[in-house]
C-alpha atoms as a PDB file:
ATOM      1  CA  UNK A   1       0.000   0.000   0.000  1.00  0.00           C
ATOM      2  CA  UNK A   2       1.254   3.933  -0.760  1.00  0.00           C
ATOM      3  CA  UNK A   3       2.975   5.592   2.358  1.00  0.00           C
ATOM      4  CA  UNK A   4      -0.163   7.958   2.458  1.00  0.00           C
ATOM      5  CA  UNK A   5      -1.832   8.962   4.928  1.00  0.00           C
ATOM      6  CA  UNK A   6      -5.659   8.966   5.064  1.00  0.00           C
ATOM      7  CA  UNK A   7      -5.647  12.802   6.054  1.00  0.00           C
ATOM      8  CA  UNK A   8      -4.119  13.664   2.716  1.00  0.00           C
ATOM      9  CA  UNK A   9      -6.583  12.074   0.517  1.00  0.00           C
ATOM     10  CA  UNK A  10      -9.216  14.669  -1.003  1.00  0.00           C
ATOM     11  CA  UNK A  11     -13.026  13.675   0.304  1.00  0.00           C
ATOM     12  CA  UNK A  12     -14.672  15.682  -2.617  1.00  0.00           C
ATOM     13  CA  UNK A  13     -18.550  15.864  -3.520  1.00  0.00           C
ATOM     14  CA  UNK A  14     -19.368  14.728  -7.026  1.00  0.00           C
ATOM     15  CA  UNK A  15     -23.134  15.187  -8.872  1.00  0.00           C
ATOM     16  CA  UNK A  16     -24.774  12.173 -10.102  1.00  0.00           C
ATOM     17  CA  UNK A  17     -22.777  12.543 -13.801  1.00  0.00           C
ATOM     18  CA  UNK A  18     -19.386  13.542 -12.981  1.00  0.00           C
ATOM     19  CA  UNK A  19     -17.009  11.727 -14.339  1.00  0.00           C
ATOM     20  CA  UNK A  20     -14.381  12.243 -12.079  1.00  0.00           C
ATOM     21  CA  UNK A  21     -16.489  10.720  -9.611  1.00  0.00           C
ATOM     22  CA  UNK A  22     -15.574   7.506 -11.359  1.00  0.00           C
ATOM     23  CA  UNK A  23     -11.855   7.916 -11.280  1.00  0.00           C
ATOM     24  CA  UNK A  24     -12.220   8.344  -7.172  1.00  0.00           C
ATOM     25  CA  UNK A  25     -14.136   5.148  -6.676  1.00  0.00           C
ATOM     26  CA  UNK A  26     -11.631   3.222  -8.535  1.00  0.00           C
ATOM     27  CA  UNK A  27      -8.848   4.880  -6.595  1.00  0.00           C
ATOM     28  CA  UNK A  28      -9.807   5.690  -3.206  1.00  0.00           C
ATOM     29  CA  UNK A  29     -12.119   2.979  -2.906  1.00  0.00           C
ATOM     30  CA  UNK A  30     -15.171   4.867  -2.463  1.00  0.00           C
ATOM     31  CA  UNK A  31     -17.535   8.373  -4.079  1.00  0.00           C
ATOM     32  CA  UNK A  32     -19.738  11.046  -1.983  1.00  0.00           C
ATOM     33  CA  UNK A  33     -22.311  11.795  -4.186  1.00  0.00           C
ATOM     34  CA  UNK A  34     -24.464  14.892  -3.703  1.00  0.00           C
ATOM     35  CA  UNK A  35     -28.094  15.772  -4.822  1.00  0.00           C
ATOM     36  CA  UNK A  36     -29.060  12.755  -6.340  1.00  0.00           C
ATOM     37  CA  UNK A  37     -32.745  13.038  -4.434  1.00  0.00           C
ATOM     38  CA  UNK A  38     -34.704  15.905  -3.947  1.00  0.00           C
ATOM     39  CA  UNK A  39     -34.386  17.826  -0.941  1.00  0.00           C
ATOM     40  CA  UNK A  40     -38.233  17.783   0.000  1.00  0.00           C
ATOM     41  CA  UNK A  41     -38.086  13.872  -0.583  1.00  0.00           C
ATOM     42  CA  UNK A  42     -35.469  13.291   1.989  1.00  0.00           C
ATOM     43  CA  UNK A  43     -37.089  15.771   4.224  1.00  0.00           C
ATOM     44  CA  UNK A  44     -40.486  13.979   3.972  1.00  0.00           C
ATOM     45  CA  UNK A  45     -38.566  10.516   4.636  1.00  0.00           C
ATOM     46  CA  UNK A  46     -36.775  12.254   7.559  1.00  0.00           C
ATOM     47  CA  UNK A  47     -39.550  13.001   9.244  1.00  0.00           C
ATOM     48  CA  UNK A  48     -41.395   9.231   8.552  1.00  0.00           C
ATOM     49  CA  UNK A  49     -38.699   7.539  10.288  1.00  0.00           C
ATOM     50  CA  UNK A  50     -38.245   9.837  13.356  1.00  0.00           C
ATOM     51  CA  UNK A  51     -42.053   9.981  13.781  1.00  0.00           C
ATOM     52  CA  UNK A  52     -41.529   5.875  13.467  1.00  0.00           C
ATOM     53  CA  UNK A  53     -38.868   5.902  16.038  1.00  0.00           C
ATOM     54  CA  UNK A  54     -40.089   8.090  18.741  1.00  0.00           C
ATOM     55  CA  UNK A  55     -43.333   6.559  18.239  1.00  0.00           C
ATOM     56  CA  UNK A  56     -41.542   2.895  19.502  1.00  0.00           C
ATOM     57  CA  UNK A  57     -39.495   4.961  21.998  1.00  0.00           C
ATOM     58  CA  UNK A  58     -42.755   6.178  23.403  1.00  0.00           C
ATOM     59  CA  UNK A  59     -43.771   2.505  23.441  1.00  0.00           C
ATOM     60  CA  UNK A  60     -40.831   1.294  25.036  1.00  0.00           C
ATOM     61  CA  UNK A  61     -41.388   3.767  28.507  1.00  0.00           C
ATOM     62  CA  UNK A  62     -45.248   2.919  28.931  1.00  0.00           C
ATOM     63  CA  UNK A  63     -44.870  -0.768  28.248  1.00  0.00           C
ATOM     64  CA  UNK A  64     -41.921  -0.832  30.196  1.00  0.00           C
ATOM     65  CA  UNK A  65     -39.882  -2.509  28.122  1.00  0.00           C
ATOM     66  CA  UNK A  66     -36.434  -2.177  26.800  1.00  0.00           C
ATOM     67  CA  UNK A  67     -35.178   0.291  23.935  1.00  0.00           C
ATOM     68  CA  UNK A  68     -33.822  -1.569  21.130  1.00  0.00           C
ATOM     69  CA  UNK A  69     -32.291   1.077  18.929  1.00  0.00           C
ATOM     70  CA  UNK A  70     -31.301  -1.870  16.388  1.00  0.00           C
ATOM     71  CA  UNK A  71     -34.273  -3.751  16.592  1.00  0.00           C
ATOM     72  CA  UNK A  72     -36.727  -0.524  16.147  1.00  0.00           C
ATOM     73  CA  UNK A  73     -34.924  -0.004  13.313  1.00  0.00           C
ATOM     74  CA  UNK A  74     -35.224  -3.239  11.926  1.00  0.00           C
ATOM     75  CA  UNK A  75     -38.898  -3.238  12.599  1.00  0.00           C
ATOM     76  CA  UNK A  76     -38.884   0.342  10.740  1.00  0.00           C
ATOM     77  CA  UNK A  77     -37.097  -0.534   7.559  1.00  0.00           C
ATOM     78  CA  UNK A  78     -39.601  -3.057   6.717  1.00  0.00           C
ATOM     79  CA  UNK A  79     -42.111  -1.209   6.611  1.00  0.00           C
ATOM     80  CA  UNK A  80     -40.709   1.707   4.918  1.00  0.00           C
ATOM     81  CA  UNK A  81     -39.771  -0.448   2.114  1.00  0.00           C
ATOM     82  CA  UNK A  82     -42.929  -1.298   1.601  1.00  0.00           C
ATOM     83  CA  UNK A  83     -43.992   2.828   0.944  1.00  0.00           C
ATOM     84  CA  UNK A  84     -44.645   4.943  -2.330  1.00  0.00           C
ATOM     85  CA  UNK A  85     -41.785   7.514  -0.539  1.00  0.00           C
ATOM     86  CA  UNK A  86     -38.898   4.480  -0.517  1.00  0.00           C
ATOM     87  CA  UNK A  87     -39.883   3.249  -4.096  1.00  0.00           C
ATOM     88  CA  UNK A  88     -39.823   6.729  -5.306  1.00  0.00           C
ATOM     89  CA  UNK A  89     -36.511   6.944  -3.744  1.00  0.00           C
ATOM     90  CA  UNK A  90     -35.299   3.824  -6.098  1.00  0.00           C
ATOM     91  CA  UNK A  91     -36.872   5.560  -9.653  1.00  0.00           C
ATOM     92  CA  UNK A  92     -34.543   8.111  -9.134  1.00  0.00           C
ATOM     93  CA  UNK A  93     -33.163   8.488 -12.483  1.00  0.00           C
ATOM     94  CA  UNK A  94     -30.191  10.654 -11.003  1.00  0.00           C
ATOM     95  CA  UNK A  95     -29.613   7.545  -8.637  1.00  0.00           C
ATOM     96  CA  UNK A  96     -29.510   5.283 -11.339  1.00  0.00           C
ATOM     97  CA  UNK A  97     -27.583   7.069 -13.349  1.00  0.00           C
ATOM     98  CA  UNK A  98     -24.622   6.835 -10.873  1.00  0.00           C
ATOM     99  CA  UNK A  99     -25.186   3.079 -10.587  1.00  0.00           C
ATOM    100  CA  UNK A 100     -25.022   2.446 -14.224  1.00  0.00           C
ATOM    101  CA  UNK A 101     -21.595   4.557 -14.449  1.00  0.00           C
ATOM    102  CA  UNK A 102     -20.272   2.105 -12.033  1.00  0.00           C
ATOM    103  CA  UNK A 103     -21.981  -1.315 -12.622  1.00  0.00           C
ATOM    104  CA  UNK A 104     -23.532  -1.232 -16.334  1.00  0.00           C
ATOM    105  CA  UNK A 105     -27.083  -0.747 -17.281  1.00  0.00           C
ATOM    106  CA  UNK A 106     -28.686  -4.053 -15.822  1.00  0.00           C
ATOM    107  CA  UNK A 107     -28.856  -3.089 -12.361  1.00  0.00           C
ATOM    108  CA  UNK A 108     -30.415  -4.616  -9.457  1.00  0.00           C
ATOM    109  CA  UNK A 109     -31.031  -3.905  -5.841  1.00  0.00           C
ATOM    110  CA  UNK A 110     -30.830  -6.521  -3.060  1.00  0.00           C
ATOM    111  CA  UNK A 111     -33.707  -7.034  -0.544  1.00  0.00           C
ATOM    112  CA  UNK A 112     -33.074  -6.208   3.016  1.00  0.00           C
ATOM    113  CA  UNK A 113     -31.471  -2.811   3.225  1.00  0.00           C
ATOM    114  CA  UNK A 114     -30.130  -1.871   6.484  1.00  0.00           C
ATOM    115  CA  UNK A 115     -31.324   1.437   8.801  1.00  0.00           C
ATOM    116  CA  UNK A 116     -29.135   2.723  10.628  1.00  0.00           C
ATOM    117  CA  UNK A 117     -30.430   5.092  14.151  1.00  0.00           C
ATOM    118  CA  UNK A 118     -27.160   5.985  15.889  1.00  0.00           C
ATOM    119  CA  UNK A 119     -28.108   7.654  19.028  1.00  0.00           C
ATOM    120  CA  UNK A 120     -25.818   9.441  22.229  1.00  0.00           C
ATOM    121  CA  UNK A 121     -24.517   6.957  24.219  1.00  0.00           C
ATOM    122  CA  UNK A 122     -25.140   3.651  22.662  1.00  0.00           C
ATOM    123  CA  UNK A 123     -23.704   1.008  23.041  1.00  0.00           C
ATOM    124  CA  UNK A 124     -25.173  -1.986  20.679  1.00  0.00           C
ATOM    125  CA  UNK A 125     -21.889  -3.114  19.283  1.00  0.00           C
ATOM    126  CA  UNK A 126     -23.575  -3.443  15.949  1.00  0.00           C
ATOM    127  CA  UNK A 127     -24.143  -0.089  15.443  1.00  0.00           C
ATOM    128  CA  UNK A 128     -20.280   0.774  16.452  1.00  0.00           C
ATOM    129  CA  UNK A 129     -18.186  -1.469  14.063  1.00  0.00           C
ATOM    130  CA  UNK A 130     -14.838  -0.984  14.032  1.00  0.00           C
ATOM    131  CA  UNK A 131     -12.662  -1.361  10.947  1.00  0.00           C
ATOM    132  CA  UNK A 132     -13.694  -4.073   8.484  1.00  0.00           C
ATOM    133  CA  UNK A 133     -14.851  -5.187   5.011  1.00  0.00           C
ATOM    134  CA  UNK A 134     -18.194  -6.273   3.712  1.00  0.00           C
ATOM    135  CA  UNK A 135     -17.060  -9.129   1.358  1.00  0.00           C
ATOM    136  CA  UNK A 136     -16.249 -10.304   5.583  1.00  0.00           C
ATOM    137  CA  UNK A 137     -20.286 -10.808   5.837  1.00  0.00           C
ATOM    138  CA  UNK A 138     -20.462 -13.000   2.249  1.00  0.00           C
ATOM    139  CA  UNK A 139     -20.947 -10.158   0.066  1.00  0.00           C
ATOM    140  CA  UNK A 140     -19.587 -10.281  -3.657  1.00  0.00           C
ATOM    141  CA  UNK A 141     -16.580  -8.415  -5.115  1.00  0.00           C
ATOM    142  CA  UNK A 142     -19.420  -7.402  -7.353  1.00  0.00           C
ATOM    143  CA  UNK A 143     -21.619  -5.536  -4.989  1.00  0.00           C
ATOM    144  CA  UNK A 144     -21.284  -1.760  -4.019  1.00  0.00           C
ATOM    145  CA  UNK A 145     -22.515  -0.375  -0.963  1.00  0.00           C
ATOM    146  CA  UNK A 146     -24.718   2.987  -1.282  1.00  0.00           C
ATOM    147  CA  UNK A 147     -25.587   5.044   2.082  1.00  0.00           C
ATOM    148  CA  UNK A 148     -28.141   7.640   2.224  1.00  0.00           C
ATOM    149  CA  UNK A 149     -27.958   9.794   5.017  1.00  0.00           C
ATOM    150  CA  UNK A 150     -30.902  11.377   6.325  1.00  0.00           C
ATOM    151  CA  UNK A 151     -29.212  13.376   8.475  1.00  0.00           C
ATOM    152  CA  UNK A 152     -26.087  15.467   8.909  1.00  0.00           C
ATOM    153  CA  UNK A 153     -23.022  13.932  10.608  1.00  0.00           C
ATOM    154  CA  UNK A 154     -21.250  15.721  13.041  1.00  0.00           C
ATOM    155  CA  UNK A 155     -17.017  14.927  14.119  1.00  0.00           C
ATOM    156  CA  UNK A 156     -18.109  11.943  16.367  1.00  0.00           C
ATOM    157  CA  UNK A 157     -21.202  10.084  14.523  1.00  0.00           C
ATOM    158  CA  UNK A 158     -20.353   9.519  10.736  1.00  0.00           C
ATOM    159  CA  UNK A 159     -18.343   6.588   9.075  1.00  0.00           C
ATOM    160  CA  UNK A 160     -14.682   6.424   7.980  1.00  0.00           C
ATOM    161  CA  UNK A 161     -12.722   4.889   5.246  1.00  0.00           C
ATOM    162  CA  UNK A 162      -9.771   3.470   4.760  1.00  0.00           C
ATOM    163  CA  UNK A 163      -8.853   4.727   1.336  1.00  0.00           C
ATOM    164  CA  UNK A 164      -7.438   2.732  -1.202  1.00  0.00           C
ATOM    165  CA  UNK A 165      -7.386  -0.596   0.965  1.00  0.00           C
ATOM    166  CA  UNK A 166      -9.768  -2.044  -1.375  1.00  0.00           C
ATOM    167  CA  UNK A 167      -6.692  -2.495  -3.566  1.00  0.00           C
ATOM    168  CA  UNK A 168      -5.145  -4.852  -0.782  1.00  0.00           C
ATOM    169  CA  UNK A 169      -8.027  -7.639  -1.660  1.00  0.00           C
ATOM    170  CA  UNK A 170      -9.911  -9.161   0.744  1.00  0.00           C
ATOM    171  CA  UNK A 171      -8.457  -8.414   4.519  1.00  0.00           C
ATOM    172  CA  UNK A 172      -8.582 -10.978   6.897  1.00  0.00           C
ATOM    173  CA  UNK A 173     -11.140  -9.825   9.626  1.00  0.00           C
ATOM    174  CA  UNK A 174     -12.013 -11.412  12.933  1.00  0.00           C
ATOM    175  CA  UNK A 175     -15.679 -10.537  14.688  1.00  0.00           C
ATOM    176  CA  UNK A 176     -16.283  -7.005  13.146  1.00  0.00           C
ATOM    177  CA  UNK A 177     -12.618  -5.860  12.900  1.00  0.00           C
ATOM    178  CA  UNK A 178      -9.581  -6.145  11.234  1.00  0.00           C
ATOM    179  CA  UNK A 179      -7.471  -9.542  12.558  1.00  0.00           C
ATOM    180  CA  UNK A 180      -4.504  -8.765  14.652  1.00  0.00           C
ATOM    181  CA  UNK A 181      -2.469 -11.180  12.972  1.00  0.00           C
ATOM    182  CA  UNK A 182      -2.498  -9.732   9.392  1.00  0.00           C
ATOM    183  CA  UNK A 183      -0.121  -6.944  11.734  1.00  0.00           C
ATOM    184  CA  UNK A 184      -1.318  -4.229   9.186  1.00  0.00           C
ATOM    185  CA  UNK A 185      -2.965  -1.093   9.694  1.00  0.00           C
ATOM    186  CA  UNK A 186      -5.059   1.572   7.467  1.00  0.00           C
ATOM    187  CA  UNK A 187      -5.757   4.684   8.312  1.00  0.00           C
ATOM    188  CA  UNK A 188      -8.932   6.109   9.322  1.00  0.00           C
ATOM    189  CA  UNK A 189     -10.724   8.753   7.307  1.00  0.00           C
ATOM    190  CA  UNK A 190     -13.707  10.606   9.093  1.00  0.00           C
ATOM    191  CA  UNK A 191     -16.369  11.150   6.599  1.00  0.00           C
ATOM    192  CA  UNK A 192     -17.390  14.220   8.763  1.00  0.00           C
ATOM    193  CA  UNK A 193     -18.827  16.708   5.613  1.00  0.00           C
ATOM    194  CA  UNK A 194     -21.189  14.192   4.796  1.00  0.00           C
ATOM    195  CA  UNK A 195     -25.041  16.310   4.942  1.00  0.00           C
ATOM    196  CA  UNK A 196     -28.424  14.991   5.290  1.00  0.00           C
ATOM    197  CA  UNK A 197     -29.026  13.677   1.302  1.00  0.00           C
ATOM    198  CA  UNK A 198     -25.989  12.770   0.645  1.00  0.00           C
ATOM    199  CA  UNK A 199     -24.863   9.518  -0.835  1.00  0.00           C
ATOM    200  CA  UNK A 200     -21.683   7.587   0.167  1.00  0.00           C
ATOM    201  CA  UNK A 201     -21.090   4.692  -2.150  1.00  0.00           C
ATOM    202  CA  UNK A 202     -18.077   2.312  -1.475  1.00  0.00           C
ATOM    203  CA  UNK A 203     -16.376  -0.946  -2.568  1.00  0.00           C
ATOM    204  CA  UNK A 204     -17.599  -4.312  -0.906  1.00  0.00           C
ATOM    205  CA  UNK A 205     -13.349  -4.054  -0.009  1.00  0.00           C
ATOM    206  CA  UNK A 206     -13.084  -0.900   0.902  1.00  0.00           C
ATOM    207  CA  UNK A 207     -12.000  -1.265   4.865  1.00  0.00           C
ATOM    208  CA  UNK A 208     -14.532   1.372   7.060  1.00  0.00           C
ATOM    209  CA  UNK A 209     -15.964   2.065  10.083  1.00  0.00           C
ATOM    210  CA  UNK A 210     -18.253   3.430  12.187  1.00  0.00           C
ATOM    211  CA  UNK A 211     -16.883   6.576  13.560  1.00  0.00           C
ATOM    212  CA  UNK A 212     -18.655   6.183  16.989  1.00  0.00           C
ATOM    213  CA  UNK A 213     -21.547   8.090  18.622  1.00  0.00           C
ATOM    214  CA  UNK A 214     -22.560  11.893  19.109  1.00  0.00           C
ATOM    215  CA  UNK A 215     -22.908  13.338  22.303  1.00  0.00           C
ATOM    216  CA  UNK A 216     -25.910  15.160  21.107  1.00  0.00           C
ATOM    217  CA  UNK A 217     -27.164  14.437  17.552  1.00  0.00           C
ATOM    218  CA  UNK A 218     -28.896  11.424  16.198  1.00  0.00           C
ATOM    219  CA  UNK A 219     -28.124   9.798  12.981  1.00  0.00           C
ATOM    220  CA  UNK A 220     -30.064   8.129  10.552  1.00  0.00           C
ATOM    221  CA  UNK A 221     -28.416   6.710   7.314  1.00  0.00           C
ATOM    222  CA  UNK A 222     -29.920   3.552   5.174  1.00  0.00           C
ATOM    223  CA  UNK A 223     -27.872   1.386   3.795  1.00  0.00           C
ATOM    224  CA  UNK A 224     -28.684  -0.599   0.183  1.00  0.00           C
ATOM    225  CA  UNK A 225     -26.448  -2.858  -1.939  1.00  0.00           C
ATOM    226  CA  UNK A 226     -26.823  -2.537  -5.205  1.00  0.00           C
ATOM    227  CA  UNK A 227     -25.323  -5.483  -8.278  1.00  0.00           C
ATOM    228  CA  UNK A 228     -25.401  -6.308 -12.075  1.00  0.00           C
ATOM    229  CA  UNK A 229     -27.770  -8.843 -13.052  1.00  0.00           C
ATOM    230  CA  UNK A 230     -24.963  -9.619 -15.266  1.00  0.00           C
ATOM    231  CA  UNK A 231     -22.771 -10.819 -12.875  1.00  0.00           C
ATOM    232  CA  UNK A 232     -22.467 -13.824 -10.580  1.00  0.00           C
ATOM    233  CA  UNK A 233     -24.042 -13.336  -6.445  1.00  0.00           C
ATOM    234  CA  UNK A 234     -22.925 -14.880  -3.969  1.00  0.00           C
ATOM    235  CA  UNK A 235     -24.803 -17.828  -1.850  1.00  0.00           C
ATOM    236  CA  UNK A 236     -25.699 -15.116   0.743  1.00  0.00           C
ATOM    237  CA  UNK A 237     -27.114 -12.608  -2.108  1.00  0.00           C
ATOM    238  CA  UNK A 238     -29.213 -15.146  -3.792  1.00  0.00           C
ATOM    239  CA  UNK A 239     -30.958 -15.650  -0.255  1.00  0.00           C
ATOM    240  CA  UNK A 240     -31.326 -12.384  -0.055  1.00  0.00           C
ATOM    241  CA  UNK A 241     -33.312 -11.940  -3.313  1.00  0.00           C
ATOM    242  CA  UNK A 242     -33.431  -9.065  -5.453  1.00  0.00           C
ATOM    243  CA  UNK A 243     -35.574  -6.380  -7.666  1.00  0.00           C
ATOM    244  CA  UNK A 244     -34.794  -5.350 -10.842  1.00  0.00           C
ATOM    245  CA  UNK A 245     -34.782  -1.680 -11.331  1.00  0.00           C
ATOM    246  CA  UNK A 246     -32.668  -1.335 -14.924  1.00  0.00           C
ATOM    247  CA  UNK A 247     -32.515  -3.208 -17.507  1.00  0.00           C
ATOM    248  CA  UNK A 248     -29.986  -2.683 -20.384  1.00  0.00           C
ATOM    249  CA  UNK A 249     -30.549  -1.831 -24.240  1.00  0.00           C
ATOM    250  CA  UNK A 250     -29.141  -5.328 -25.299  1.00  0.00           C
ATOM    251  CA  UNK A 251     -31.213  -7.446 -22.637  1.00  0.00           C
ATOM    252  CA  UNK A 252     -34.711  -4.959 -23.579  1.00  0.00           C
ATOM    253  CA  UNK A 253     -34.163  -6.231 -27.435  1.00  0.00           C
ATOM    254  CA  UNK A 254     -33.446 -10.259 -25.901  1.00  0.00           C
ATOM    255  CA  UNK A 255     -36.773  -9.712 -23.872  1.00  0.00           C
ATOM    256  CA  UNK A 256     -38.999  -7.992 -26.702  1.00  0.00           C
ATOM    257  CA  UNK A 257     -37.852 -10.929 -28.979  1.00  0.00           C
ATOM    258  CA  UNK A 258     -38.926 -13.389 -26.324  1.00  0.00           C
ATOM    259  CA  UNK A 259     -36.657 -15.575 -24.665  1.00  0.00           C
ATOM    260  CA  UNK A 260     -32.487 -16.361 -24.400  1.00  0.00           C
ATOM    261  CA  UNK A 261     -33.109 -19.132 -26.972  1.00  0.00           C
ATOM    262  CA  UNK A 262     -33.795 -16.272 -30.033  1.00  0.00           C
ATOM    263  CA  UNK A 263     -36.599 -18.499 -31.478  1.00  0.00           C
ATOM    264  CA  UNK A 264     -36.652 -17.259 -34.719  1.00  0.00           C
ATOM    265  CA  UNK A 265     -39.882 -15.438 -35.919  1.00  0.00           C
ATOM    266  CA  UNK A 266     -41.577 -15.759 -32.373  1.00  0.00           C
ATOM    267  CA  UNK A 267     -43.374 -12.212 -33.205  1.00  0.00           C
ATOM    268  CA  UNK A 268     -43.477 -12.293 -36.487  1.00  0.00           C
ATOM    269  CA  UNK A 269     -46.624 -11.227 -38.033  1.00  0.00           C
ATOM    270  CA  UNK A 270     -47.439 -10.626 -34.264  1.00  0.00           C
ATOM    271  CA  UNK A 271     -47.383  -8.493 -31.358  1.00  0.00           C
ATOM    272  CA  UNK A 272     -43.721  -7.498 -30.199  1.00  0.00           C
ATOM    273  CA  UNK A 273     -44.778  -6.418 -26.710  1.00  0.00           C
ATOM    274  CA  UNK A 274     -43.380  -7.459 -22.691  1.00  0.00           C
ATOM    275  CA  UNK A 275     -45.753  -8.533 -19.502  1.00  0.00           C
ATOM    276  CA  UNK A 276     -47.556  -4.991 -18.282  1.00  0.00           C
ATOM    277  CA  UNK A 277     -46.389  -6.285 -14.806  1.00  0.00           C
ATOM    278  CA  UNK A 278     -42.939  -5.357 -15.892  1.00  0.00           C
ATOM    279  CA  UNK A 279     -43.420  -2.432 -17.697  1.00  0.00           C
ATOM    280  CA  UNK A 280     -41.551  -0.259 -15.383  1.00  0.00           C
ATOM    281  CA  UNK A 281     -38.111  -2.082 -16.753  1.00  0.00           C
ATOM    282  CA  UNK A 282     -38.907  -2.759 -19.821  1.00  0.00           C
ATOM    283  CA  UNK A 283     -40.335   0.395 -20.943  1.00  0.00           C
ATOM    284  CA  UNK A 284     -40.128   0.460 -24.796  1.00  0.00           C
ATOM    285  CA  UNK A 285     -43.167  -2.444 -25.490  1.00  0.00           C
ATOM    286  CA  UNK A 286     -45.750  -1.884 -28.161  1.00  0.00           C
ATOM    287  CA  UNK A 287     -48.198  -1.891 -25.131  1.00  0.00           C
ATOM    288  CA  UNK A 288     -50.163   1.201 -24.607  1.00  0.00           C
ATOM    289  CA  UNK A 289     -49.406   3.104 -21.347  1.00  0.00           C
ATOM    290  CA  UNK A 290     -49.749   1.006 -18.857  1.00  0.00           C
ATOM    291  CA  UNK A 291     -52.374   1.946 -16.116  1.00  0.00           C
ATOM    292  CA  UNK A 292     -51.820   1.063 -12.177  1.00  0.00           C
ATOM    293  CA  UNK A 293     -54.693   0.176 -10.353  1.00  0.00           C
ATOM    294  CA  UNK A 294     -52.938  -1.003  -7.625  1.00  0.00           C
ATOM    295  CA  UNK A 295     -54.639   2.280  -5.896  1.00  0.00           C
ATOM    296  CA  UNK A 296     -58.219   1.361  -6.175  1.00  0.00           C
ATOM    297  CA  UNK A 297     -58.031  -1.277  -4.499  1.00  0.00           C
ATOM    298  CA  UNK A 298     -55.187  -0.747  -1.776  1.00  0.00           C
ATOM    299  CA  UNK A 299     -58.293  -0.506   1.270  1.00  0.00           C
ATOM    300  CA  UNK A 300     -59.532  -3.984   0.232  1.00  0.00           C
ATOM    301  CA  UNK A 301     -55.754  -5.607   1.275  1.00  0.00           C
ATOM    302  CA  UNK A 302     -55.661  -3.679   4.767  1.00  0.00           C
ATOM    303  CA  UNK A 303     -55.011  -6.552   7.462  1.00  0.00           C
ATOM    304  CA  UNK A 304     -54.149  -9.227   5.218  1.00  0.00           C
END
């Protein structure tokens, strides 16, 4: 690894189609993206998840029962991906736009993304990590980590880097943090600029951290991993599942012909035209515009 200290690597903020932005991922290990979403959106999701939170905290005090920073978010994150707010969060065309620069135009997004509420004085160990790698936890080497924070970070709450140890490969780690035995060290970076909307994208290498905890201020960051559909998962990201949320010129043209095999003349004289269930990724069909229902009916599903 260079003799270069973390301190003298540049943390800049890139839009959604800079292409420097590229050049730092591939160097440093990791890209702050800024204004991707809209400010109002993140404000509106803000203020879901807090309501969410201090409605369980609430809970917690006249039950009598323990706060569970972890678990409550847990409990929240499901339920939030299950909104109009998150899925308009994953249409962003500015977001996808910085996927595609890094992982090609078939893009997918795993299921379970994380929440994170960091809060003064915790202690959960899980939401403290010291230095380690993600490809640790059975991700793949082609998986990138994106973090939207909801909220500013202050000198004592955000996440460091270790820049450019993604280049070292895979680093032996041992229960959250770097094994003593590999007798290396890499040098923390504190992430400390990072605002509410911003988005921190990093290598499934890349060695990080959590900084620690604020005194004062809460934080609130989620957490999504993002892949190819072109590219192999690993056993833990096929139990994971995933959604589909771009799919490339080449595979649209496979799809509107039919099926991998290219049967030969399978519209011909026909209708060249994709499932209306899917017409979100496969947008250029012969179908008309496809109409959503869905919103007639939601009161009929309630409870079920």
């Amino acid at each position: 690894m260079e003799n270069i200290k973390a301190s003298e690597i540049k943390t800049p903020k890139f839009n959604f189609d800079d292409e420097d932005s590229l050049s730092h991922f591939v160097k440093e290990g990791f890209t702050i993206y800024q204004n991707v979403f809209e400010g109002s959106l993140v404000s509106k999701i803000k203020s879901l998840l807090l309501n969410a939170y201090e409605t369980l905290i609430a809970d917690s005090k006249t039950n009598n029962y323990e706060v569970d920073n972890n678990g409550f978010a847990v409990s929240i994150v499901d339920e939030f991906t299950k909104t109009e707010l998150y899925y308009e969060l994953m249409k962003s065309k500015k977001l996808h736009k910085v996927l595609e620069n890094i992982l090609g135009p078939d893009i997918a997004i795993f299921d379970y993304d994380a929440l994170w509420i960091n809060v003064p004085k915790e202690t959960d160990p899980v939401l403290s990590k010291n230095q380690h790698v993600d490809a640790w936890t059975g991700t793949s080497v082609n998986t990138i980590f994106a973090k939207l924070f909801f909220t500013d970070v202050d000198d004592f709450n955000g996440m460091a880097v270790s820049p450019r140890s993604h280049l070292q490969g895979l680093i032996p780690v041992r229960n959250r943090e770097i094994d003593p035995h590999s007798n290396v060290e890499f040098d923390n970076l504190n992430l400390n600029t990072i605002k509410s909307g911003d988005l921190l994208v990093w290598h499934a290498l890349l060695v990080h951290s959590t900084v620690g905890h604020s005194n004062k201020n809460i934080r609130i960051s989620m957490t999504s991993r993002f892949t190819s559909t072109e590219t192999e998962f690993s056993s833990q990201e096929r139990a994971l599942g995933y959604r589909t949320l771009k799919v490339g010129p080449l595979n649209q043209i496979l799809r509107l012909i039919g099926n991998d095999l290219l049967s030969p003349f399978r519209t011909y004289g026909g209708f060249v035209g994709i499932d209306r269930r899917m017409a979100d990724i496969y947008p250029f069909s012969d179908y008309k515009k496809f109409i959503n229902y869905q919103n007639k009916i939601k009161d009929i599903f309630k409870g079920y």
